[in-house]
PDB file of N, CA and C in Angstrom:
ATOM      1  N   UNK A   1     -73.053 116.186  55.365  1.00  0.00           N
ATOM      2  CA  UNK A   1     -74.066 115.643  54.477  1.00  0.00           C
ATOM      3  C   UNK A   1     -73.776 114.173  54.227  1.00  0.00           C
ATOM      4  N   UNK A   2     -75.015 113.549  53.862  1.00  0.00           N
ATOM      5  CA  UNK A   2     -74.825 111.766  53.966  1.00  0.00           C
ATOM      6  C   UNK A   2     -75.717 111.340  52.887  1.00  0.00           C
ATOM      7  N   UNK A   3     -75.589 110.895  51.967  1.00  0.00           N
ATOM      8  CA  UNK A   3     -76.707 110.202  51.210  1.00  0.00           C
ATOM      9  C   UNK A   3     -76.186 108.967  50.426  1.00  0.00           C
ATOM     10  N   UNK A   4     -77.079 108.471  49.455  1.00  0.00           N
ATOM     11  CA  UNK A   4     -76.402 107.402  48.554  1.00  0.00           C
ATOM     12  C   UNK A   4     -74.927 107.436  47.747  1.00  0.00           C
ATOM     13  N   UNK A   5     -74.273 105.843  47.986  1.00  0.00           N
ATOM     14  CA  UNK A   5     -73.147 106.106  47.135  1.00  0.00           C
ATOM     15  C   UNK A   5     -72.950 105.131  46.455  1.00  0.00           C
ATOM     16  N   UNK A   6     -73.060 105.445  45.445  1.00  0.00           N
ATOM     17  CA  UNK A   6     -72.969 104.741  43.574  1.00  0.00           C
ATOM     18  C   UNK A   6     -71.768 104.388  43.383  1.00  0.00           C
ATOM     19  N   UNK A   7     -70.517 104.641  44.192  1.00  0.00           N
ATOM     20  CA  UNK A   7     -69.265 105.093  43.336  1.00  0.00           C
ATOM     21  C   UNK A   7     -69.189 103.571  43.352  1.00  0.00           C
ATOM     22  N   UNK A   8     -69.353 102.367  43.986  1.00  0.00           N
ATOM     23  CA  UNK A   8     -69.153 101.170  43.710  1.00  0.00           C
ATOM     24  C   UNK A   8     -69.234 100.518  42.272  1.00  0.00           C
ATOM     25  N   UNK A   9     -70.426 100.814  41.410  1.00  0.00           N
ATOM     26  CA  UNK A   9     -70.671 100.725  40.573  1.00  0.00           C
ATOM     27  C   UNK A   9     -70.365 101.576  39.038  1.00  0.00           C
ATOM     28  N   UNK A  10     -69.959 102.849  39.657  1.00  0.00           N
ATOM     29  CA  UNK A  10     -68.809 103.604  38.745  1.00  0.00           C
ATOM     30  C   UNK A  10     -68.365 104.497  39.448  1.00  0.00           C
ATOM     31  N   UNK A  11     -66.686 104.880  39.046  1.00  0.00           N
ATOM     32  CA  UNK A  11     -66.047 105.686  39.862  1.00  0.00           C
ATOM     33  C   UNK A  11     -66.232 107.307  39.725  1.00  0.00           C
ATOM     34  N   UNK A  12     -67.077 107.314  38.500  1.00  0.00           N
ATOM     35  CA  UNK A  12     -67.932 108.617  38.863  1.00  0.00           C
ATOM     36  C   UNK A  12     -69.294 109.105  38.726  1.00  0.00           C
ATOM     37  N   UNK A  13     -69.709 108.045  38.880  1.00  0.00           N
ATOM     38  CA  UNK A  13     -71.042 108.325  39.420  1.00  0.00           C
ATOM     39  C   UNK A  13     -71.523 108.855  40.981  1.00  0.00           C
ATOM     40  N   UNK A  14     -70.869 109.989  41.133  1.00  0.00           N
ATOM     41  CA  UNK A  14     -71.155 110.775  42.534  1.00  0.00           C
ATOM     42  C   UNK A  14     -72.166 111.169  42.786  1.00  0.00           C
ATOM     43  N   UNK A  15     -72.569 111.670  44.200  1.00  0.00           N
ATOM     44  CA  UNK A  15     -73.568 113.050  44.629  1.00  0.00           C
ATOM     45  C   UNK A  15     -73.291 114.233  44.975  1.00  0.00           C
ATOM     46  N   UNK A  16     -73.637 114.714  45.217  1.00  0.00           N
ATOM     47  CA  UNK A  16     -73.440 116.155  45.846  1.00  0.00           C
ATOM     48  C   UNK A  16     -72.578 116.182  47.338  1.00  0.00           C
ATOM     49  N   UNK A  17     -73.202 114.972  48.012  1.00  0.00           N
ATOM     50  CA  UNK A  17     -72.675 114.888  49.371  1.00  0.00           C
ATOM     51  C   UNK A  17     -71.173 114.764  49.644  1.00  0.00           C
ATOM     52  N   UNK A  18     -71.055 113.762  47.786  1.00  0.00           N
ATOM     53  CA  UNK A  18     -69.817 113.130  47.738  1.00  0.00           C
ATOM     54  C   UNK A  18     -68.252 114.372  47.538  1.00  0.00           C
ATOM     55  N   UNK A  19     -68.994 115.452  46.672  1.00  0.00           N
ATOM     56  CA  UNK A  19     -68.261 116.727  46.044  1.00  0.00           C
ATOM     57  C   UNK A  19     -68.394 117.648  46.708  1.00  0.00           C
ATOM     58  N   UNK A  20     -69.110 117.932  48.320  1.00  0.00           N
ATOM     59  CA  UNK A  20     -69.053 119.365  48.466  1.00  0.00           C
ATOM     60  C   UNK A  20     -68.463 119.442  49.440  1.00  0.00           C
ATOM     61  N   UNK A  21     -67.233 120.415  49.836  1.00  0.00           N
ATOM     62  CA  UNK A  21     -66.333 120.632  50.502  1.00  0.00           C
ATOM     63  C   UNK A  21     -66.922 121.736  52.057  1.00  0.00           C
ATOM     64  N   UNK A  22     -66.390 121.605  53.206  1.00  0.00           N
ATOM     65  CA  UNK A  22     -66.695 122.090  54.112  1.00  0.00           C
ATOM     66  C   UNK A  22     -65.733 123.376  54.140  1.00  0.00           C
ATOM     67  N   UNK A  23     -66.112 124.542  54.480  1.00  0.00           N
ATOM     68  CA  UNK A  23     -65.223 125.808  54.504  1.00  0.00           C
ATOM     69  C   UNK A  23     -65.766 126.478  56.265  1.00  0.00           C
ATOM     70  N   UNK A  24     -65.065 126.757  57.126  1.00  0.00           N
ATOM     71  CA  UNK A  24     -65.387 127.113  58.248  1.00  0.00           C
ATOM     72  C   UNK A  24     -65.425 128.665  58.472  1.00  0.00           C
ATOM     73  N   UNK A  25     -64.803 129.413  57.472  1.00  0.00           N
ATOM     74  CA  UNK A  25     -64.917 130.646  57.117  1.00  0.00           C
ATOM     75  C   UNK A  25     -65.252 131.067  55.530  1.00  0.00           C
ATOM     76  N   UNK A  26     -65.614 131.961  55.544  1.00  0.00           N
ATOM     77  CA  UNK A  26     -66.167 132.487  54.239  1.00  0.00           C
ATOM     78  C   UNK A  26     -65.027 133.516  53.803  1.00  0.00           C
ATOM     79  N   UNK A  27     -64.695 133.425  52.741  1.00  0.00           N
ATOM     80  CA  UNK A  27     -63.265 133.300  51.954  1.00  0.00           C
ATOM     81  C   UNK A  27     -63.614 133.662  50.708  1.00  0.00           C
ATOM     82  N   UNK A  28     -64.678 134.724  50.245  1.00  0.00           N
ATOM     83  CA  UNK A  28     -64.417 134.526  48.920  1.00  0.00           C
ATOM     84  C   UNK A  28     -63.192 134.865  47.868  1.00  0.00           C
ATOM     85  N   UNK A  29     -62.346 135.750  48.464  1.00  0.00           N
ATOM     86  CA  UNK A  29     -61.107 135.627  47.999  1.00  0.00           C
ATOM     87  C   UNK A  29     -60.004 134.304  47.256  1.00  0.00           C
ATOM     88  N   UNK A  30     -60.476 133.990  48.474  1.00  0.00           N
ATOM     89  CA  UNK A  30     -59.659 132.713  48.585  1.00  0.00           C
ATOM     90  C   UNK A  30     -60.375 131.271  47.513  1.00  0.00           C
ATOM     91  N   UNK A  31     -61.728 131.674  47.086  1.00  0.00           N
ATOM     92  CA  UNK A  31     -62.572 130.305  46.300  1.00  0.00           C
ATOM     93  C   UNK A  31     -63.031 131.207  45.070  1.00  0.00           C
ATOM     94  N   UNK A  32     -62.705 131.631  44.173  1.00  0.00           N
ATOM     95  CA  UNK A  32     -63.381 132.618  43.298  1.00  0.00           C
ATOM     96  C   UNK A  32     -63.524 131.434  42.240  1.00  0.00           C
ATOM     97  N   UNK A  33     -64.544 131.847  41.928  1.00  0.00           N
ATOM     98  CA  UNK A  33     -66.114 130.787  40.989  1.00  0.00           C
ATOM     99  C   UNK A  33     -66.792 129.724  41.805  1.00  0.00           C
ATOM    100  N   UNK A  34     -66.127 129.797  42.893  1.00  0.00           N
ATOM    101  CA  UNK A  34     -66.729 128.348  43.787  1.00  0.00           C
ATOM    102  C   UNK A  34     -68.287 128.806  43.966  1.00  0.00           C
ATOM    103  N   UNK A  35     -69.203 128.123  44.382  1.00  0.00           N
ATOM    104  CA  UNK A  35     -70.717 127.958  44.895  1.00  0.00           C
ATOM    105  C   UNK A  35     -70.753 128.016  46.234  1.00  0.00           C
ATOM    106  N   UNK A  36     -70.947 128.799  47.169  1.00  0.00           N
ATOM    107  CA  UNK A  36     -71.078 128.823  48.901  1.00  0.00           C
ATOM    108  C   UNK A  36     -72.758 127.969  48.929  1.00  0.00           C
ATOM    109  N   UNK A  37     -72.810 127.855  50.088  1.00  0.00           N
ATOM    110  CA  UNK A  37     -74.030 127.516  50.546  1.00  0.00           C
ATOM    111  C   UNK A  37     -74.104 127.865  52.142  1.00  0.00           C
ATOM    112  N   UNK A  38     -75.090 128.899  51.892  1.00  0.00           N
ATOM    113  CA  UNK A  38     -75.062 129.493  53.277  1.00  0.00           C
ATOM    114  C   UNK A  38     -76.514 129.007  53.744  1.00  0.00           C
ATOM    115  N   UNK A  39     -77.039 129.072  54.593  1.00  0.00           N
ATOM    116  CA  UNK A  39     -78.030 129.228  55.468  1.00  0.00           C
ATOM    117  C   UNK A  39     -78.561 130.045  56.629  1.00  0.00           C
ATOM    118  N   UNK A  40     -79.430 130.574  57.108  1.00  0.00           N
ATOM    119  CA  UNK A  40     -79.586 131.392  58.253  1.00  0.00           C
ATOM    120  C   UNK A  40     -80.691 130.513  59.007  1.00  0.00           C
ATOM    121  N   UNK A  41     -80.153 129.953  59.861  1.00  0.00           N
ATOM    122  CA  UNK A  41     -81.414 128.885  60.733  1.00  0.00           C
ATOM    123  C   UNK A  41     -82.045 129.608  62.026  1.00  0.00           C
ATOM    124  N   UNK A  42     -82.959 130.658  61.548  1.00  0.00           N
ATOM    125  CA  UNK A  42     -83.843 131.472  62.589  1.00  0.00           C
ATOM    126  C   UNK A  42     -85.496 132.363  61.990  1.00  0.00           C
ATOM    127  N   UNK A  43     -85.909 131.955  63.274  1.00  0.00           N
ATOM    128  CA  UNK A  43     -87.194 131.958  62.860  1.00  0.00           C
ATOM    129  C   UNK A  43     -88.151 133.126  63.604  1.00  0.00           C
ATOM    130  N   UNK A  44     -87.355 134.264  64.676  1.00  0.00           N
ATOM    131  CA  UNK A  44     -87.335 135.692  64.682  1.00  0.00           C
ATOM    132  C   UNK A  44     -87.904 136.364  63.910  1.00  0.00           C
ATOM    133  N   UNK A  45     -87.855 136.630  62.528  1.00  0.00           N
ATOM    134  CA  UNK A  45     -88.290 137.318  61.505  1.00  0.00           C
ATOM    135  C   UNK A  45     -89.814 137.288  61.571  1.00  0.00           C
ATOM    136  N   UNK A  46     -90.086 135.367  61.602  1.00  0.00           N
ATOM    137  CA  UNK A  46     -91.548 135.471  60.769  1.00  0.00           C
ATOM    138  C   UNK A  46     -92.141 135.351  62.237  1.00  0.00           C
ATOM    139  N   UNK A  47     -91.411 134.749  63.397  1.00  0.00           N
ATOM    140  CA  UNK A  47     -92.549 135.063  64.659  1.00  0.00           C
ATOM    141  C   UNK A  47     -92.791 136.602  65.064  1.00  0.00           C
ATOM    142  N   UNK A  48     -92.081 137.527  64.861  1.00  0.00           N
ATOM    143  CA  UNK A  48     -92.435 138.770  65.109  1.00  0.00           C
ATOM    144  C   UNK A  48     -93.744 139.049  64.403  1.00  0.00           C
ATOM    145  N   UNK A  49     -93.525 138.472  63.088  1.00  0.00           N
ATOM    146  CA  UNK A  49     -94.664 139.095  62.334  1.00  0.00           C
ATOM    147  C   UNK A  49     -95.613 138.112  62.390  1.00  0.00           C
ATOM    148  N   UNK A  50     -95.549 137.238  63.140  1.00  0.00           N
ATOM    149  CA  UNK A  50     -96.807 136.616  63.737  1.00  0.00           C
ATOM    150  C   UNK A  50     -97.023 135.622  62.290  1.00  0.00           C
ATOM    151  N   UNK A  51     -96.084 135.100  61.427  1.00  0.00           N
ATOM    152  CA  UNK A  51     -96.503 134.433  60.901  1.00  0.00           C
ATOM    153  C   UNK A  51     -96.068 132.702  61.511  1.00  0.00           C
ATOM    154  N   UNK A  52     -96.007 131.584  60.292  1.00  0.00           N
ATOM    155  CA  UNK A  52     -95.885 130.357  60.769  1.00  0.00           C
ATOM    156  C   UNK A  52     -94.140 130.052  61.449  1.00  0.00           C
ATOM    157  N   UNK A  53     -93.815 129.612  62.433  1.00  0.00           N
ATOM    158  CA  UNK A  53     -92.283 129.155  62.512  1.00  0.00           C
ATOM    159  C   UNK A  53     -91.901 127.847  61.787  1.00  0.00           C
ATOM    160  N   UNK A  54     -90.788 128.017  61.748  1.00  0.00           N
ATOM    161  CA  UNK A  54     -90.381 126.536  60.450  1.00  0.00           C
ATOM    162  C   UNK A  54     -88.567 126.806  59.799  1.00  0.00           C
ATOM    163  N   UNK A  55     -88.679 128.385  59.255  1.00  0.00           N
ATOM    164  CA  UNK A  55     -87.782 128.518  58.516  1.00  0.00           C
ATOM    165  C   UNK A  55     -86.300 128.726  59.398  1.00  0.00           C
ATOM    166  N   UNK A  56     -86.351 128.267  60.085  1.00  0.00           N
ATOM    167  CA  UNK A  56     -85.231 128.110  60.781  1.00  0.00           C
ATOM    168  C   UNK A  56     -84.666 126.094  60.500  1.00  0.00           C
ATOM    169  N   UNK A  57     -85.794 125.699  60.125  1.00  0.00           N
ATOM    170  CA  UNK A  57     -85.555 124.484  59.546  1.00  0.00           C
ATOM    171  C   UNK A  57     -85.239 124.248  58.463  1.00  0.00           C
ATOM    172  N   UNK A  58     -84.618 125.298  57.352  1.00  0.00           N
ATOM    173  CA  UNK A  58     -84.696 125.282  55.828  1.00  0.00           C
ATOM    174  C   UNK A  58     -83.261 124.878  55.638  1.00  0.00           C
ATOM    175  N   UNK A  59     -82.587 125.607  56.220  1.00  0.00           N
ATOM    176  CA  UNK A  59     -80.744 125.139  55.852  1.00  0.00           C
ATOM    177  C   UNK A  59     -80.793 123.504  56.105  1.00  0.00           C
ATOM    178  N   UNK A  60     -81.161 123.218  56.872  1.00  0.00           N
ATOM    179  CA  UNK A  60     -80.742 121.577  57.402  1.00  0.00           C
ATOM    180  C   UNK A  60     -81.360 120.736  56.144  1.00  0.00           C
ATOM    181  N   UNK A  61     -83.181 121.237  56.148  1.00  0.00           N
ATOM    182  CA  UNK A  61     -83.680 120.436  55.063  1.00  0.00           C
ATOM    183  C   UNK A  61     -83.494 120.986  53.703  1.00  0.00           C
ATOM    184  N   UNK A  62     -82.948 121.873  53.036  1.00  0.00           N
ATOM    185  CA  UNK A  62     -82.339 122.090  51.971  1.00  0.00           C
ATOM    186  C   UNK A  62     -81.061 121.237  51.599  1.00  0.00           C
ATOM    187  N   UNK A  63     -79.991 121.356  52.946  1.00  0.00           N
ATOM    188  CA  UNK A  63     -79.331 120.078  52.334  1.00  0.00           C
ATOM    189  C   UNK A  63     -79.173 118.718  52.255  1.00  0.00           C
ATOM    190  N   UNK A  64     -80.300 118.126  53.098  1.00  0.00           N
ATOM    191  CA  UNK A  64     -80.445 117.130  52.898  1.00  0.00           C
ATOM    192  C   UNK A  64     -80.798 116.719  51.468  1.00  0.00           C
ATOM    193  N   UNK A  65     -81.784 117.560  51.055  1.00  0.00           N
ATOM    194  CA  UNK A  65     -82.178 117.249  49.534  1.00  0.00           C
ATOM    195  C   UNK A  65     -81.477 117.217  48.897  1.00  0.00           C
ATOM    196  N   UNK A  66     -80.107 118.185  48.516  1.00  0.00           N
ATOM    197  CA  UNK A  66     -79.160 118.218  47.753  1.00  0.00           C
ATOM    198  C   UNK A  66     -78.174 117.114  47.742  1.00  0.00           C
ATOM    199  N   UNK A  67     -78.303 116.404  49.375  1.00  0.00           N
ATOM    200  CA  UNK A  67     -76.872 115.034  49.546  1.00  0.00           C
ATOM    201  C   UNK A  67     -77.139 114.101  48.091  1.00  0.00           C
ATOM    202  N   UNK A  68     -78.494 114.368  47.885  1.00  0.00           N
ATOM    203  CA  UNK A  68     -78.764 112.653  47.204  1.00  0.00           C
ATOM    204  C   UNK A  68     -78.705 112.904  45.198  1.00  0.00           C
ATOM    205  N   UNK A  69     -78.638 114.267  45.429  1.00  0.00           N
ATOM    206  CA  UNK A  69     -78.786 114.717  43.947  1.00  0.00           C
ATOM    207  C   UNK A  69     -77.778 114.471  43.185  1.00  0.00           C
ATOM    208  N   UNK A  70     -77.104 114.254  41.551  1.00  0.00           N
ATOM    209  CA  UNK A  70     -76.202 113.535  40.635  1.00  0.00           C
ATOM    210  C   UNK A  70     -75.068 114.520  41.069  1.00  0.00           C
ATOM    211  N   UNK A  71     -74.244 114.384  40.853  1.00  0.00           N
ATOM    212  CA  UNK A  71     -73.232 115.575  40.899  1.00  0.00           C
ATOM    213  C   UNK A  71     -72.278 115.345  39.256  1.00  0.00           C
ATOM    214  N   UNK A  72     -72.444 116.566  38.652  1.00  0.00           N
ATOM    215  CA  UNK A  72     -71.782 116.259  36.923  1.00  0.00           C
ATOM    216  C   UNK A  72     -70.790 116.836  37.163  1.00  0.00           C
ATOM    217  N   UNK A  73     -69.962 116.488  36.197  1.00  0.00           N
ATOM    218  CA  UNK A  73     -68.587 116.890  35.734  1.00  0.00           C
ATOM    219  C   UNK A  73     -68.857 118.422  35.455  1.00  0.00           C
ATOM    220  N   UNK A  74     -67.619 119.093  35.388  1.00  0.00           N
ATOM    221  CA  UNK A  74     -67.704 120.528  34.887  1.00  0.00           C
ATOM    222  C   UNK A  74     -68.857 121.436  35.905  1.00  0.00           C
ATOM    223  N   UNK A  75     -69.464 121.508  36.907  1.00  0.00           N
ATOM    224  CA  UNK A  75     -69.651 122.340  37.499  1.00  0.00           C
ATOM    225  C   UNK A  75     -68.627 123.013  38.448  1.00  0.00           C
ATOM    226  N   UNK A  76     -68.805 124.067  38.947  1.00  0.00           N
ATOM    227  CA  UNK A  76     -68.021 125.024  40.259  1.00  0.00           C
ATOM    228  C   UNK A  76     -68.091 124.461  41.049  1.00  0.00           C
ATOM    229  N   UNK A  77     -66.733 124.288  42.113  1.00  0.00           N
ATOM    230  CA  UNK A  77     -66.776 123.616  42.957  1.00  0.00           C
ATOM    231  C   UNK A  77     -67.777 124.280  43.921  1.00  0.00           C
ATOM    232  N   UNK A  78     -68.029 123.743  45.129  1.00  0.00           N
ATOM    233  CA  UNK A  78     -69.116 123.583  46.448  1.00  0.00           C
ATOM    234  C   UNK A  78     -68.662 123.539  47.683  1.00  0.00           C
ATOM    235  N   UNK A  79     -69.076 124.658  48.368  1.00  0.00           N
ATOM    236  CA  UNK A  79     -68.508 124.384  49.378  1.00  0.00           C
ATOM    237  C   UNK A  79     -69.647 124.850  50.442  1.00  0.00           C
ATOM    238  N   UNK A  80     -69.950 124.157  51.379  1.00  0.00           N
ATOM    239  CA  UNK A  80     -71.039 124.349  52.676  1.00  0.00           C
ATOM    240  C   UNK A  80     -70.204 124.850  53.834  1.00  0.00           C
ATOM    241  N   UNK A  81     -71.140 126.079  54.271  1.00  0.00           N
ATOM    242  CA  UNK A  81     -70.649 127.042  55.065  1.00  0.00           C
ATOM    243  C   UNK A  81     -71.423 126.861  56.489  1.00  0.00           C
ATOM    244  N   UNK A  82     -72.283 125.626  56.422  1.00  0.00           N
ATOM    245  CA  UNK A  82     -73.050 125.173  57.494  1.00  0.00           C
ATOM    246  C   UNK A  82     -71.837 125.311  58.456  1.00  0.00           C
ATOM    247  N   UNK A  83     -72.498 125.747  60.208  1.00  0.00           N
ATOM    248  CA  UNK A  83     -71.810 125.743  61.148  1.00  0.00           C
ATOM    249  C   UNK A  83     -71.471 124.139  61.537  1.00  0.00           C
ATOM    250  N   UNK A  84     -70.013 124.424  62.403  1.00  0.00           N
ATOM    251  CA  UNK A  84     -69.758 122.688  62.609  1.00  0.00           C
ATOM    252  C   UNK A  84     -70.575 122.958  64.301  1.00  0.00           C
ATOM    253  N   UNK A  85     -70.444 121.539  64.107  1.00  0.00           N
ATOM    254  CA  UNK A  85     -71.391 120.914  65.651  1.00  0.00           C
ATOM    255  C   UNK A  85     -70.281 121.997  66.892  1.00  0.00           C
ATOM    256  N   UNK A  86     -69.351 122.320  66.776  1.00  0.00           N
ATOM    257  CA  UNK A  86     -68.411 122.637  68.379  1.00  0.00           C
ATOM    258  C   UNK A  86     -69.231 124.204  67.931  1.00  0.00           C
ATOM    259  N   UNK A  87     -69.486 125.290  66.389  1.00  0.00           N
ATOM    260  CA  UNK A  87     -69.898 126.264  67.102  1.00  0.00           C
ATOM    261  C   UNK A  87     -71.052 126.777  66.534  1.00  0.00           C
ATOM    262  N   UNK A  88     -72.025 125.353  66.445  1.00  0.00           N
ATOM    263  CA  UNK A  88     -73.586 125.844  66.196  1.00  0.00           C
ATOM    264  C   UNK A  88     -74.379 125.853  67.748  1.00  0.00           C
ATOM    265  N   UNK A  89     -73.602 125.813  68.718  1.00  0.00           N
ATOM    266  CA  UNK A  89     -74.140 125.653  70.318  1.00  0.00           C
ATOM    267  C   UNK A  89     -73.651 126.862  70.603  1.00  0.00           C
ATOM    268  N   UNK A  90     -72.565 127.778  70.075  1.00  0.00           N
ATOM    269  CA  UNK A  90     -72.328 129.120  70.816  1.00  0.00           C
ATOM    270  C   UNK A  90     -72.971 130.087  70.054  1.00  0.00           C
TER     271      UNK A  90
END
């Protein structure tokens, strides 16, 4: 994730992009109170049923929206479960 960064102007004035941690496995053991962010990028479901394709585009553009959003003190940490580039091709 990539968006604006404020921190120049205060050292905590963050985003989301700035606070959310990458996890390559899902661990909830291992992160208990943390926030996952999962996605399923496929669009199978609604072409079977003959509706519109798209939602295979929702994980990507969901977090884009979130890079640019405030990030406050005192929330659960974050962690994105998005696949990395070596195994969103297998």
């Amino acid at each position: 994730m990539q968006g604006r960064d404020d921190s120049a102007e205060a050292s905590n004035a963050l985003r989301l992009f700035q606070t959310i941690a990458r996890a390559e496995r899902f661990a909830p053991q291992e992160m208990p109170g943390d926030i996952a962010l999962l996605g399923f990028a496929c669009d199978e479901g609604v072409r079977r049923n003959k509706g519109r394709t798209g939602a295979a585009d929702g994980p990507a553009t969901l977090r884009r929206a979130l890079a640019n959003m405030a990030s406050h003190q005192g929330h659960d940490r974050c962690v994105d479960m998005a696949p990395s580039a070596s195994t969103a091709s297998s």
